[in-house]
PDBML (XML) file of the C-alpha atoms, coordinates in Angstrom:
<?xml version="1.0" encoding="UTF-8" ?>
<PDBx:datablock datablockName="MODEL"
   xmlns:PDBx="http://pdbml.pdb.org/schema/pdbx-v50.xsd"
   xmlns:xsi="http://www.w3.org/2001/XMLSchema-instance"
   xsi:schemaLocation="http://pdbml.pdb.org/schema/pdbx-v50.xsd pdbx-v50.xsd">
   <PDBx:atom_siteCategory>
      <PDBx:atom_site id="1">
         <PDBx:B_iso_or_equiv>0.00</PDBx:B_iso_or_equiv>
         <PDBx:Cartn_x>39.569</PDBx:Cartn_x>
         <PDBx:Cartn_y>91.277</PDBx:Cartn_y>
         <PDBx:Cartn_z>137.334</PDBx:Cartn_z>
         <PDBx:auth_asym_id>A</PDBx:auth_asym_id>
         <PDBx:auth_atom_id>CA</PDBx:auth_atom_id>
         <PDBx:auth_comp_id>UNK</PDBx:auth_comp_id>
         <PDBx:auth_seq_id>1</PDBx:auth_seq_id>
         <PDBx:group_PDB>ATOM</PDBx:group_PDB>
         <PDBx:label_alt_id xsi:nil="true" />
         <PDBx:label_asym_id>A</PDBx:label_asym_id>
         <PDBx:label_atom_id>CA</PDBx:label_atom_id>
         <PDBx:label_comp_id>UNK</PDBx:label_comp_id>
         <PDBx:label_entity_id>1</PDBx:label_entity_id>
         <PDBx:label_seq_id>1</PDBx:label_seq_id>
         <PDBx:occupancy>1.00</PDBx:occupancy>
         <PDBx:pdbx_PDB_model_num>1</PDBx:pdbx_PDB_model_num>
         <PDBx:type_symbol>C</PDBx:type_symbol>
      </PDBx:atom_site>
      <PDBx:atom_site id="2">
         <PDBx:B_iso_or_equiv>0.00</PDBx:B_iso_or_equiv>
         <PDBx:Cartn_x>40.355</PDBx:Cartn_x>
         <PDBx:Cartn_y>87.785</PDBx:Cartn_y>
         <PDBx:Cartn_z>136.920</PDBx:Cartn_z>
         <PDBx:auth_asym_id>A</PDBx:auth_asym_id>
         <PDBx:auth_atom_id>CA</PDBx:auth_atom_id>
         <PDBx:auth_comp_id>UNK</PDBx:auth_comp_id>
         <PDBx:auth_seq_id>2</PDBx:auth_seq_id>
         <PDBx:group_PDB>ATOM</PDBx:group_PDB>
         <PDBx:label_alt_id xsi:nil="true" />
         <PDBx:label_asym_id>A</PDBx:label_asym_id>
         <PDBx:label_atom_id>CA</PDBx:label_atom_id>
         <PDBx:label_comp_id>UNK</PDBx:label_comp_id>
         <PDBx:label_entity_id>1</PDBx:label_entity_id>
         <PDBx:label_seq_id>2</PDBx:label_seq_id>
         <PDBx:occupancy>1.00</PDBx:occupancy>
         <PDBx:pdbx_PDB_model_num>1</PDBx:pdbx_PDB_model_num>
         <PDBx:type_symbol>C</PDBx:type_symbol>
      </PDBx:atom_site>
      <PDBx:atom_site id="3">
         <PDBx:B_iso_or_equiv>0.00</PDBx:B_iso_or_equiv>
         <PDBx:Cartn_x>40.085</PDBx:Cartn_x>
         <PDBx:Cartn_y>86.841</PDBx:Cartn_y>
         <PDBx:Cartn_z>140.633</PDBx:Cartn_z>
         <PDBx:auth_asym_id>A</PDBx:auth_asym_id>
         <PDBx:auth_atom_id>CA</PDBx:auth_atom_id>
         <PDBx:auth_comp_id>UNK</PDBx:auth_comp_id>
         <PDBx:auth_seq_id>3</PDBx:auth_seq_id>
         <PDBx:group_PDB>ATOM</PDBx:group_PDB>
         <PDBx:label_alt_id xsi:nil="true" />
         <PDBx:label_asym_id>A</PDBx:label_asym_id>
         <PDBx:label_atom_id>CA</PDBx:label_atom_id>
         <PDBx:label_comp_id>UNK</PDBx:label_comp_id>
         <PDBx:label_entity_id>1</PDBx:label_entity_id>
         <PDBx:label_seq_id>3</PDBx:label_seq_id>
         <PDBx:occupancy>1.00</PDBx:occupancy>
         <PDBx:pdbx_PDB_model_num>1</PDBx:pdbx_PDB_model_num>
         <PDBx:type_symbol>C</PDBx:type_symbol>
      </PDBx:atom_site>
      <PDBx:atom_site id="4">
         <PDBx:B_iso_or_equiv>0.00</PDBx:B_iso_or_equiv>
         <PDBx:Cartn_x>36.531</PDBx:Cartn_x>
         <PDBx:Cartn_y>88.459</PDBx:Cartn_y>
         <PDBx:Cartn_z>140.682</PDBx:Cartn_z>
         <PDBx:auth_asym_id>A</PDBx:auth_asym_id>
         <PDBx:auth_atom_id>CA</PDBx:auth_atom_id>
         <PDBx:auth_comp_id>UNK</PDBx:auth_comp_id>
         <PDBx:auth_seq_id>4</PDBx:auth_seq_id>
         <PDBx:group_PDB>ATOM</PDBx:group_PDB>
         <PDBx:label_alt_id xsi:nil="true" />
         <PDBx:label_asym_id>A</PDBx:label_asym_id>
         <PDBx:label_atom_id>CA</PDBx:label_atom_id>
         <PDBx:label_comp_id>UNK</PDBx:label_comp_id>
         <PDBx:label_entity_id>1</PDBx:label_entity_id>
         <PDBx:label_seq_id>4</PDBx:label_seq_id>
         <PDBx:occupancy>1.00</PDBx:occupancy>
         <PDBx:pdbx_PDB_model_num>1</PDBx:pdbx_PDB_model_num>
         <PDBx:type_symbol>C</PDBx:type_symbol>
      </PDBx:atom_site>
      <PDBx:atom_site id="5">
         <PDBx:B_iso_or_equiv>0.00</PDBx:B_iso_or_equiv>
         <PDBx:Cartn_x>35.119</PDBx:Cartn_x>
         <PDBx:Cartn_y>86.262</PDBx:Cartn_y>
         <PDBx:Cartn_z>138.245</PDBx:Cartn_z>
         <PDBx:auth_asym_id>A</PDBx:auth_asym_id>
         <PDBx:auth_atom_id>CA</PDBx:auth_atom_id>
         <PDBx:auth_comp_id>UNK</PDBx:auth_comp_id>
         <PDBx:auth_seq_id>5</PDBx:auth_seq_id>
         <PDBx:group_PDB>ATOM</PDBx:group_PDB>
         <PDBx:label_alt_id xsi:nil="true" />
         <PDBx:label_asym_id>A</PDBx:label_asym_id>
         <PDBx:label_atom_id>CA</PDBx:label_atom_id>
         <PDBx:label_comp_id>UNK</PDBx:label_comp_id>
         <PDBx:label_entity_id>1</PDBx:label_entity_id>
         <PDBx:label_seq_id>5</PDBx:label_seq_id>
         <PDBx:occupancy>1.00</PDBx:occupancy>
         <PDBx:pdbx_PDB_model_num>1</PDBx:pdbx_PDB_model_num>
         <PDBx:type_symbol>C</PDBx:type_symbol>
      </PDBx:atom_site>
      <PDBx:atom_site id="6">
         <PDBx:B_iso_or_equiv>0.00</PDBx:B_iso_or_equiv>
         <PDBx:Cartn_x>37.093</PDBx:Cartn_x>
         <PDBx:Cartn_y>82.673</PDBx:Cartn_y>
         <PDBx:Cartn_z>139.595</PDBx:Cartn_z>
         <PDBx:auth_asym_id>A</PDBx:auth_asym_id>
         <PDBx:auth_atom_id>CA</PDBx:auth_atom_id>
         <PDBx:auth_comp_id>UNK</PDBx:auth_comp_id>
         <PDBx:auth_seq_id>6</PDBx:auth_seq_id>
         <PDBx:group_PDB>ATOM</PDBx:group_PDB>
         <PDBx:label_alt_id xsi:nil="true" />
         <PDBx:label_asym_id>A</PDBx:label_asym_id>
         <PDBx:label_atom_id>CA</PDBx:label_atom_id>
         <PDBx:label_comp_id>UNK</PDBx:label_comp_id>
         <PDBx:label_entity_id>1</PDBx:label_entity_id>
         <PDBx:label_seq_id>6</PDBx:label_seq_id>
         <PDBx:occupancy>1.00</PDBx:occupancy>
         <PDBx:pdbx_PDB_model_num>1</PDBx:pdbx_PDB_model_num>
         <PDBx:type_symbol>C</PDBx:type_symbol>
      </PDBx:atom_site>
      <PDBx:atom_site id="7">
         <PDBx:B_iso_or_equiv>0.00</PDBx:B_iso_or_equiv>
         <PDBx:Cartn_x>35.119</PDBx:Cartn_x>
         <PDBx:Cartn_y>80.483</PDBx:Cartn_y>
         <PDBx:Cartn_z>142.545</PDBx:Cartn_z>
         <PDBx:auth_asym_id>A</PDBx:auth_asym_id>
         <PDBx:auth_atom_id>CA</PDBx:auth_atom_id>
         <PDBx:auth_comp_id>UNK</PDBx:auth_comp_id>
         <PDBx:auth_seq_id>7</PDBx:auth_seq_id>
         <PDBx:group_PDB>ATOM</PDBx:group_PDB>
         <PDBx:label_alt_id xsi:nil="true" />
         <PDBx:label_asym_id>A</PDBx:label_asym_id>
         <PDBx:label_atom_id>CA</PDBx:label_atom_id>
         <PDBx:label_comp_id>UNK</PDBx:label_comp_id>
         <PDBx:label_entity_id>1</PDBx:label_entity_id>
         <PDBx:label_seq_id>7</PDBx:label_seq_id>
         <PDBx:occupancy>1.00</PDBx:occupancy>
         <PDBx:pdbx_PDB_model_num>1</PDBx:pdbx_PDB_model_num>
         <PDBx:type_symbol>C</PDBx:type_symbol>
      </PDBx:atom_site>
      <PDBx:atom_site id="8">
         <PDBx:B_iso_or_equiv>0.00</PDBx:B_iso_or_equiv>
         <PDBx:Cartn_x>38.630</PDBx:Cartn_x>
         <PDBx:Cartn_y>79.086</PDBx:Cartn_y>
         <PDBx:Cartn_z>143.534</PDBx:Cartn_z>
         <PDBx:auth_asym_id>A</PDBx:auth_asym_id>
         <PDBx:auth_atom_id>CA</PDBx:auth_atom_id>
         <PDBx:auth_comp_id>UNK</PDBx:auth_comp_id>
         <PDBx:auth_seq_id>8</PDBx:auth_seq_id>
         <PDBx:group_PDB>ATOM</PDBx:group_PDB>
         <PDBx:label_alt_id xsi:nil="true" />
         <PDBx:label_asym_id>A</PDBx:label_asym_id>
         <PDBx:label_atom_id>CA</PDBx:label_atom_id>
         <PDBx:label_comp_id>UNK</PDBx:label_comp_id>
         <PDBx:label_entity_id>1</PDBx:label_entity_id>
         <PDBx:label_seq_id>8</PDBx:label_seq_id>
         <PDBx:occupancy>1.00</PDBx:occupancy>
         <PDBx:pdbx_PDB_model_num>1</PDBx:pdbx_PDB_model_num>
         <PDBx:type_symbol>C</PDBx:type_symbol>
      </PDBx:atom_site>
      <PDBx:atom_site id="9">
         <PDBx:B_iso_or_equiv>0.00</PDBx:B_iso_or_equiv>
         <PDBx:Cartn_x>41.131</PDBx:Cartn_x>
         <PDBx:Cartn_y>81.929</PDBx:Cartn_y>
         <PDBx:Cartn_z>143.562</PDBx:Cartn_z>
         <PDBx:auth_asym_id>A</PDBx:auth_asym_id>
         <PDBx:auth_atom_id>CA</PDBx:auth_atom_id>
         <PDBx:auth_comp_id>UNK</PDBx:auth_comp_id>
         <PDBx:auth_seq_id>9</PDBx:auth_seq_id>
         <PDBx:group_PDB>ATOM</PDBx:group_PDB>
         <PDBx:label_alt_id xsi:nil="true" />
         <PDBx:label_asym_id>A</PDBx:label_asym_id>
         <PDBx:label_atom_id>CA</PDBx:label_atom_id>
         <PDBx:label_comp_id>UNK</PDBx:label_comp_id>
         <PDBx:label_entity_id>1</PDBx:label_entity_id>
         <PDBx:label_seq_id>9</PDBx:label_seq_id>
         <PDBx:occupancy>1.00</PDBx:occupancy>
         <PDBx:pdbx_PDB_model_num>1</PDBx:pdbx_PDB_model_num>
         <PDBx:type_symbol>C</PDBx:type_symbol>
      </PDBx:atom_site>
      <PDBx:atom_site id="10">
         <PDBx:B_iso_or_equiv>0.00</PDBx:B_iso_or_equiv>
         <PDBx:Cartn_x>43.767</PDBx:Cartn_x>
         <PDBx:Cartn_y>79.826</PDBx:Cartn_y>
         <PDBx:Cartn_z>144.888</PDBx:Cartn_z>
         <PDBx:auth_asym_id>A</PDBx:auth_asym_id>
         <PDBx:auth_atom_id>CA</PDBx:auth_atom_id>
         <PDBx:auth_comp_id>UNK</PDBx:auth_comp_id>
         <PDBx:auth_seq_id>10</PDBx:auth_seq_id>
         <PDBx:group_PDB>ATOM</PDBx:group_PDB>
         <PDBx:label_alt_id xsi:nil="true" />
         <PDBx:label_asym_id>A</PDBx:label_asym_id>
         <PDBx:label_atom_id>CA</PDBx:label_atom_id>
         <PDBx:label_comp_id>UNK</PDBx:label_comp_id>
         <PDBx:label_entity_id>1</PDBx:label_entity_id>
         <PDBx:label_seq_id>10</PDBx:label_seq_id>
         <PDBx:occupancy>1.00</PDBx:occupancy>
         <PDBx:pdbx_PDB_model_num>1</PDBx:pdbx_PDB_model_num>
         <PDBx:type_symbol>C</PDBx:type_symbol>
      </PDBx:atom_site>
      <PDBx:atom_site id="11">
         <PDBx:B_iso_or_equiv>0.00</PDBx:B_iso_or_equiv>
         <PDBx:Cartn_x>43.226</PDBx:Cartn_x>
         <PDBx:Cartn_y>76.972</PDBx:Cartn_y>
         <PDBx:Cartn_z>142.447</PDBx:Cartn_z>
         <PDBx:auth_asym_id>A</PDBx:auth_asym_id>
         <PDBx:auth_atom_id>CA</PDBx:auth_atom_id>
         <PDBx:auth_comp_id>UNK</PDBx:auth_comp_id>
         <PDBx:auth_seq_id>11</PDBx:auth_seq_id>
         <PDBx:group_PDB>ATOM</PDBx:group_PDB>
         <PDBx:label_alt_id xsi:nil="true" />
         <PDBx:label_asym_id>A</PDBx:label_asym_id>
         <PDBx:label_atom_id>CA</PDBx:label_atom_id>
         <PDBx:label_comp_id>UNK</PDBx:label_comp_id>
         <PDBx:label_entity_id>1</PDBx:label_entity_id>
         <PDBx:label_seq_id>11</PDBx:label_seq_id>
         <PDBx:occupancy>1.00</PDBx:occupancy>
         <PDBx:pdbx_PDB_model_num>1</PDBx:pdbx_PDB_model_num>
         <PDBx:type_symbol>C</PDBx:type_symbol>
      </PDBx:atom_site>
      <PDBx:atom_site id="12">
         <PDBx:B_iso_or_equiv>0.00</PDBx:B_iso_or_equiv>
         <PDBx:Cartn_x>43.672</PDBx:Cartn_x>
         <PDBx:Cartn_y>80.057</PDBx:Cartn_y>
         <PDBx:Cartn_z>139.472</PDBx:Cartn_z>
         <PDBx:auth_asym_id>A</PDBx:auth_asym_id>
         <PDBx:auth_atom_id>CA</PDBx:auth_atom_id>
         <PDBx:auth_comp_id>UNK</PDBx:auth_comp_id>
         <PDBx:auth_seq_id>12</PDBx:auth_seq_id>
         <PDBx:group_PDB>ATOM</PDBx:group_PDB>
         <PDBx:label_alt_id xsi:nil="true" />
         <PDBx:label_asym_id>A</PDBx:label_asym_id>
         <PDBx:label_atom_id>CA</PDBx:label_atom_id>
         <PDBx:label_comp_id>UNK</PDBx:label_comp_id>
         <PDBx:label_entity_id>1</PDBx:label_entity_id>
         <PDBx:label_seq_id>12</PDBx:label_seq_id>
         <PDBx:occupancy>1.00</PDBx:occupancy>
         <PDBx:pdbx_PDB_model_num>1</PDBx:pdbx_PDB_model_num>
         <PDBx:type_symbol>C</PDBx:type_symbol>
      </PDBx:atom_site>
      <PDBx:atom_site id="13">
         <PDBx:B_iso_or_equiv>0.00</PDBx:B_iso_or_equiv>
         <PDBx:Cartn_x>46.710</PDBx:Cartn_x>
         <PDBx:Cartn_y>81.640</PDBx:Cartn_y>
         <PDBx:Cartn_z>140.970</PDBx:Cartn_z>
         <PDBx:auth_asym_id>A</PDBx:auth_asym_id>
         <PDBx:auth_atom_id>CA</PDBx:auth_atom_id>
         <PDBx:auth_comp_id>UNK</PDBx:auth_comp_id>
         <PDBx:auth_seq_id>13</PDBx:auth_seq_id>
         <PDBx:group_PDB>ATOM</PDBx:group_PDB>
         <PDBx:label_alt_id xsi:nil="true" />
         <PDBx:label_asym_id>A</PDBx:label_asym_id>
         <PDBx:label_atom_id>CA</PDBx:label_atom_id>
         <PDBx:label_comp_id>UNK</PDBx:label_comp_id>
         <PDBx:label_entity_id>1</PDBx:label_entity_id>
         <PDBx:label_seq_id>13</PDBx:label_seq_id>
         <PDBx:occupancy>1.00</PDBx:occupancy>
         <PDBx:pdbx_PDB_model_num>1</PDBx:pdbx_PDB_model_num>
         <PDBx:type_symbol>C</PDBx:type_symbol>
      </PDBx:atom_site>
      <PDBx:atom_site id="14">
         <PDBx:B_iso_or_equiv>0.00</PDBx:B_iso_or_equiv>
         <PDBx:Cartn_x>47.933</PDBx:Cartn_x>
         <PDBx:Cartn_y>77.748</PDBx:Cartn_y>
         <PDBx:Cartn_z>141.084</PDBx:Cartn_z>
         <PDBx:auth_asym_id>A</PDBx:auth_asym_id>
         <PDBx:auth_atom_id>CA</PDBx:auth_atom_id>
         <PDBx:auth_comp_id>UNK</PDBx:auth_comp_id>
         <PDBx:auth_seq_id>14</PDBx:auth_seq_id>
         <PDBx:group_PDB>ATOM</PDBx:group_PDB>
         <PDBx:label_alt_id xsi:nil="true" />
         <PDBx:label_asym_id>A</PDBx:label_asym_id>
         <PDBx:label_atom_id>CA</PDBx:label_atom_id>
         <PDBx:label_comp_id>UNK</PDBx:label_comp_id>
         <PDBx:label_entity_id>1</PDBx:label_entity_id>
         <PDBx:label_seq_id>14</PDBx:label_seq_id>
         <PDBx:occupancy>1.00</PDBx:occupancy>
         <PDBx:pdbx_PDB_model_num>1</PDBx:pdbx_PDB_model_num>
         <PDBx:type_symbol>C</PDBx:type_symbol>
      </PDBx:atom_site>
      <PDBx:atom_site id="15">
         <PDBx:B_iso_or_equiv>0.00</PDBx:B_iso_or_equiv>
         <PDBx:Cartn_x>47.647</PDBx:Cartn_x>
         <PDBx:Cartn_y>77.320</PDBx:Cartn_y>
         <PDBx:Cartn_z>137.363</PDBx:Cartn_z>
         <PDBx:auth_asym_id>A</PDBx:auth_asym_id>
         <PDBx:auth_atom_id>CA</PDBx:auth_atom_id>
         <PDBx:auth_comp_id>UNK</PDBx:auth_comp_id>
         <PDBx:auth_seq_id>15</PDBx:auth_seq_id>
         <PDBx:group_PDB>ATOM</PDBx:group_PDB>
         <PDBx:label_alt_id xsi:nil="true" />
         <PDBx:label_asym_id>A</PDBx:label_asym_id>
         <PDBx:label_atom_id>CA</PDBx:label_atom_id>
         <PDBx:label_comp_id>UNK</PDBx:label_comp_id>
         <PDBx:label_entity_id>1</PDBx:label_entity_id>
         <PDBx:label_seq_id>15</PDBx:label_seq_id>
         <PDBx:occupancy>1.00</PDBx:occupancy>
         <PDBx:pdbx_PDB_model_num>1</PDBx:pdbx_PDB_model_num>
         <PDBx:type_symbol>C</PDBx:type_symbol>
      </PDBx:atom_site>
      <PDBx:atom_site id="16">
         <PDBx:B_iso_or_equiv>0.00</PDBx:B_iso_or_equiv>
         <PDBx:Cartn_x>48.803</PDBx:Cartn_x>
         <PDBx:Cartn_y>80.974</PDBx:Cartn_y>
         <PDBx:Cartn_z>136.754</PDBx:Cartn_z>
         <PDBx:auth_asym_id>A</PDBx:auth_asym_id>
         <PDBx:auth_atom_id>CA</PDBx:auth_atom_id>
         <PDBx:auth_comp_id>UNK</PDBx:auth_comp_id>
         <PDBx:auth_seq_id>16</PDBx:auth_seq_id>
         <PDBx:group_PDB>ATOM</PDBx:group_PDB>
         <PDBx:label_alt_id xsi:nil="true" />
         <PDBx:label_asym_id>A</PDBx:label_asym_id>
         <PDBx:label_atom_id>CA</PDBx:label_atom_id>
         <PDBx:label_comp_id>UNK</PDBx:label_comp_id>
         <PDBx:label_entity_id>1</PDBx:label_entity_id>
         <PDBx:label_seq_id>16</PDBx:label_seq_id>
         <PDBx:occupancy>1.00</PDBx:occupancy>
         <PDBx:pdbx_PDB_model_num>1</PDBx:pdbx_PDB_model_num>
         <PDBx:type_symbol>C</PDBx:type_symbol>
      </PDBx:atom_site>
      <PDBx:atom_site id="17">
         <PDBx:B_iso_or_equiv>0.00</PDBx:B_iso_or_equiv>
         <PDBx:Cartn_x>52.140</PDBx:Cartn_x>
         <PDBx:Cartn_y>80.201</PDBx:Cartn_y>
         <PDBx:Cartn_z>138.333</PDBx:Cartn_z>
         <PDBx:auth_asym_id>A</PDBx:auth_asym_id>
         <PDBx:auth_atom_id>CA</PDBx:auth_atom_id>
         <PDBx:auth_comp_id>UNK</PDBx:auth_comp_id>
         <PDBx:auth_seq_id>17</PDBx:auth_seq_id>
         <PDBx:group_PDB>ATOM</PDBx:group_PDB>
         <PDBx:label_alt_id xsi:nil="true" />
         <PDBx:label_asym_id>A</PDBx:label_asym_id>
         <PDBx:label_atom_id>CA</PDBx:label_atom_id>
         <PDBx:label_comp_id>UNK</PDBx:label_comp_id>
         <PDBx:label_entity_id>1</PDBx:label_entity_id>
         <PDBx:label_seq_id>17</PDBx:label_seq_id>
         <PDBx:occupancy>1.00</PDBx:occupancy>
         <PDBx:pdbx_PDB_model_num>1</PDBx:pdbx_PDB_model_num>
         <PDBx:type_symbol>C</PDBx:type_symbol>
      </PDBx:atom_site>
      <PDBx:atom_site id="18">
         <PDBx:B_iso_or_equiv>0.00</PDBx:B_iso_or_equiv>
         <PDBx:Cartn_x>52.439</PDBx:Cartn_x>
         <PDBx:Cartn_y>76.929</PDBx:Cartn_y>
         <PDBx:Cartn_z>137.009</PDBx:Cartn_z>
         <PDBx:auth_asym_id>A</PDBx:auth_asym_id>
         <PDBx:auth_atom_id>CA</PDBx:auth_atom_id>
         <PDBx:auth_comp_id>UNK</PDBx:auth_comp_id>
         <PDBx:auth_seq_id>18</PDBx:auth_seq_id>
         <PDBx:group_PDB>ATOM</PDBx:group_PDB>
         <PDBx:label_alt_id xsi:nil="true" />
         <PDBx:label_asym_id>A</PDBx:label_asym_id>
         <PDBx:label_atom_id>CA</PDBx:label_atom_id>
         <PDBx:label_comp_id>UNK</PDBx:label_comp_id>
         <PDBx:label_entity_id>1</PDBx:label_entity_id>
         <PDBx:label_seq_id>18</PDBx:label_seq_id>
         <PDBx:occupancy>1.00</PDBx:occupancy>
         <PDBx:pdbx_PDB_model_num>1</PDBx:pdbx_PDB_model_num>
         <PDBx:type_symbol>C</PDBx:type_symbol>
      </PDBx:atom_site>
      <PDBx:atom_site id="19">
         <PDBx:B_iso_or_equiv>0.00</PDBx:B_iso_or_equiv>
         <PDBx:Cartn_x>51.781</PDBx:Cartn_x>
         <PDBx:Cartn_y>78.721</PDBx:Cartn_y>
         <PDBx:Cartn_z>133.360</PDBx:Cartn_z>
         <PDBx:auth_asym_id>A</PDBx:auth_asym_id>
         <PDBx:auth_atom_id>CA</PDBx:auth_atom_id>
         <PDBx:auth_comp_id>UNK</PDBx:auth_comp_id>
         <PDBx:auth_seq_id>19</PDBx:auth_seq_id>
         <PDBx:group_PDB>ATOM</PDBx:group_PDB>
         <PDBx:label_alt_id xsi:nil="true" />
         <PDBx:label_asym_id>A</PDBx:label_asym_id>
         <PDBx:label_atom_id>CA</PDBx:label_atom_id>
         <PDBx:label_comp_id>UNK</PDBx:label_comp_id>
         <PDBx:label_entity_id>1</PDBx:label_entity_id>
         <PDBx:label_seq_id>19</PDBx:label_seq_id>
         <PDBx:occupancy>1.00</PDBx:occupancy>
         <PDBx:pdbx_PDB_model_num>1</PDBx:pdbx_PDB_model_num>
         <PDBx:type_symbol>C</PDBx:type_symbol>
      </PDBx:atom_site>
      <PDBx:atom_site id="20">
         <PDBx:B_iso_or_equiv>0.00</PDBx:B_iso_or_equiv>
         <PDBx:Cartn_x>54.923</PDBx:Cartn_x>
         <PDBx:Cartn_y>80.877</PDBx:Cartn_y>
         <PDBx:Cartn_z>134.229</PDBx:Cartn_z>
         <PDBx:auth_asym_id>A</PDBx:auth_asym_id>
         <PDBx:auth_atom_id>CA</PDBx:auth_atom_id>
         <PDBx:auth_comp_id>UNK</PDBx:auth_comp_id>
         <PDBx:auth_seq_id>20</PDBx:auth_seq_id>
         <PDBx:group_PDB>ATOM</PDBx:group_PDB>
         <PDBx:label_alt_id xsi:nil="true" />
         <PDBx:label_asym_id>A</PDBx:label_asym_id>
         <PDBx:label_atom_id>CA</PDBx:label_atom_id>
         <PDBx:label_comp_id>UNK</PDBx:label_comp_id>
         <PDBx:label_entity_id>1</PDBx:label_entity_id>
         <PDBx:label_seq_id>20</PDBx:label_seq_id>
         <PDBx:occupancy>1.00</PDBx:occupancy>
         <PDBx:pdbx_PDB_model_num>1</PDBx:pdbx_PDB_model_num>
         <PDBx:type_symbol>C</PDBx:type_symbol>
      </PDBx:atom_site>
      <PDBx:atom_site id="21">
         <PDBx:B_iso_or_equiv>0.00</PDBx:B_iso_or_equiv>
         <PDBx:Cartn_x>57.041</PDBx:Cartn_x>
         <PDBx:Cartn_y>78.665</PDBx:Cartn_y>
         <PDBx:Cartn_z>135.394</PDBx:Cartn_z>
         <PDBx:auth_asym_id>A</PDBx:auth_asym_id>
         <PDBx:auth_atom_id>CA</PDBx:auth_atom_id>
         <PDBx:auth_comp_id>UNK</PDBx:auth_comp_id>
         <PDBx:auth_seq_id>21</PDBx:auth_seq_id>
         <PDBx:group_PDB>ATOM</PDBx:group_PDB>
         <PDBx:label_alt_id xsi:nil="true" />
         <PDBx:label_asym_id>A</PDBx:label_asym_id>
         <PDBx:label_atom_id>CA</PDBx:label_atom_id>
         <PDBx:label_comp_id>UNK</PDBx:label_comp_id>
         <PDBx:label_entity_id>1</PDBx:label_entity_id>
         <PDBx:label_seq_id>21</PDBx:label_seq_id>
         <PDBx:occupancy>1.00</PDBx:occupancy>
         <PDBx:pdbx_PDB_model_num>1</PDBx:pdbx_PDB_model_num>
         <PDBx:type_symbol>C</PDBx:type_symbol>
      </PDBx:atom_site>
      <PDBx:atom_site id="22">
         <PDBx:B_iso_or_equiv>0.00</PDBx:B_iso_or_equiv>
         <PDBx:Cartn_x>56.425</PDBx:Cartn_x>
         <PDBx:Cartn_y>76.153</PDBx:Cartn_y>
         <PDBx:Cartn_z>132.692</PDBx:Cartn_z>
         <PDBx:auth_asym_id>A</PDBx:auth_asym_id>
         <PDBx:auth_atom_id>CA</PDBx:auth_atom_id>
         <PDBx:auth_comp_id>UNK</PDBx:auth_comp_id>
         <PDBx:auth_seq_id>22</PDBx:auth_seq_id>
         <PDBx:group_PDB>ATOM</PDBx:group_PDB>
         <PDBx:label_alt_id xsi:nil="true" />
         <PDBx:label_asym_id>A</PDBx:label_asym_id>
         <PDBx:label_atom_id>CA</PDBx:label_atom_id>
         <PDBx:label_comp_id>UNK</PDBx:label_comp_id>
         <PDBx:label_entity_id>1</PDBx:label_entity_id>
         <PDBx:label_seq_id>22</PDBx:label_seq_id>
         <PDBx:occupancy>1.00</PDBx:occupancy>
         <PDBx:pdbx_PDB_model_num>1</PDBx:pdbx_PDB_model_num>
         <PDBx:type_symbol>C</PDBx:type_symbol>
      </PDBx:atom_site>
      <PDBx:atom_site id="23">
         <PDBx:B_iso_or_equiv>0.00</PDBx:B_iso_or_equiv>
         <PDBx:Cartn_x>55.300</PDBx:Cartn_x>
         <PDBx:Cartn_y>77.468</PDBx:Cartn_y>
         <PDBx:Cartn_z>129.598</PDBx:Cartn_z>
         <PDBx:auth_asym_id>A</PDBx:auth_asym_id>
         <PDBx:auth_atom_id>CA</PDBx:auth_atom_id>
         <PDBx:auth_comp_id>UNK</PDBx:auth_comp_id>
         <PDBx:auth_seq_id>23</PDBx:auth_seq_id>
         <PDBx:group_PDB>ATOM</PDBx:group_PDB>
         <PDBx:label_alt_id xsi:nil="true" />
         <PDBx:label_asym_id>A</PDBx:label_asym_id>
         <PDBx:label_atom_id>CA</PDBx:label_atom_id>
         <PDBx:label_comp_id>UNK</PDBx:label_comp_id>
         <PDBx:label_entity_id>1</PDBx:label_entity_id>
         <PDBx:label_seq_id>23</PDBx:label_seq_id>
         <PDBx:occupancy>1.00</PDBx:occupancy>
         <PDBx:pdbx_PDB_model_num>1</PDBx:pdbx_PDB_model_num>
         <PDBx:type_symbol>C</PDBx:type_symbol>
      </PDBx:atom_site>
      <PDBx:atom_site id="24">
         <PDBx:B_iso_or_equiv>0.00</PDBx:B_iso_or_equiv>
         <PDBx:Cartn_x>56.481</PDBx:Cartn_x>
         <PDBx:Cartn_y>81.054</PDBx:Cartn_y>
         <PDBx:Cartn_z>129.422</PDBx:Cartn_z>
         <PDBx:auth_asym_id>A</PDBx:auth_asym_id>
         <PDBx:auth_atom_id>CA</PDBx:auth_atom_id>
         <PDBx:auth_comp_id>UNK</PDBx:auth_comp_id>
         <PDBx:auth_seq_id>24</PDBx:auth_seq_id>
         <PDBx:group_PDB>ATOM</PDBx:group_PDB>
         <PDBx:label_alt_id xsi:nil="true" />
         <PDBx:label_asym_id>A</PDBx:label_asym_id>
         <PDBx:label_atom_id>CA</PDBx:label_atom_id>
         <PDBx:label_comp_id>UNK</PDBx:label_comp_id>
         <PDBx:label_entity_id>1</PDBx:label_entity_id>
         <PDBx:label_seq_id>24</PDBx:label_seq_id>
         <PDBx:occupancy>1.00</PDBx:occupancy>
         <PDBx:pdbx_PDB_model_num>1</PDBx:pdbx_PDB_model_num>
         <PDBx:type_symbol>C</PDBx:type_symbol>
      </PDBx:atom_site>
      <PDBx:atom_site id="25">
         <PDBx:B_iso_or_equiv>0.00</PDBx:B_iso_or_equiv>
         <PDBx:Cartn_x>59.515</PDBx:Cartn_x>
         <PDBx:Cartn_y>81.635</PDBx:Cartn_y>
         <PDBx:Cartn_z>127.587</PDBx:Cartn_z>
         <PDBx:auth_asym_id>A</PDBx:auth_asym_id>
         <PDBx:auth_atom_id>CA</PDBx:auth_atom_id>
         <PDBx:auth_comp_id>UNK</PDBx:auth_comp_id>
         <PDBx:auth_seq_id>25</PDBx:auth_seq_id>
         <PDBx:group_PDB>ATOM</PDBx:group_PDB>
         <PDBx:label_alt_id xsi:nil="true" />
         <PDBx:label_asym_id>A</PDBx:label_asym_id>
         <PDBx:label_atom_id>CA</PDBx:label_atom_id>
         <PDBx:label_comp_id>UNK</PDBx:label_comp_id>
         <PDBx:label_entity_id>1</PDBx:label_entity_id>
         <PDBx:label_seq_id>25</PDBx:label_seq_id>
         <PDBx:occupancy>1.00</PDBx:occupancy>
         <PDBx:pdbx_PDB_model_num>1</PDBx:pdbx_PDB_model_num>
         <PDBx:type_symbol>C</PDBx:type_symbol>
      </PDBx:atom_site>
   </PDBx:atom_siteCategory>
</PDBx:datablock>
């Protein structure tokens, strides 16, 4: 659902990881 509304898919999935990685505890 997310993907379907982004222009830049990659760029989001980027940021998604990066979220993850970095500020999920």
């Amino acid at each position: 659902k997310k993907l379907g509304g982004e222009a830049n898919r990659v760029d989001w999935l980027g940021r998604m990881f990066q979220f993850l990685n970095e500020s999920a505890y």
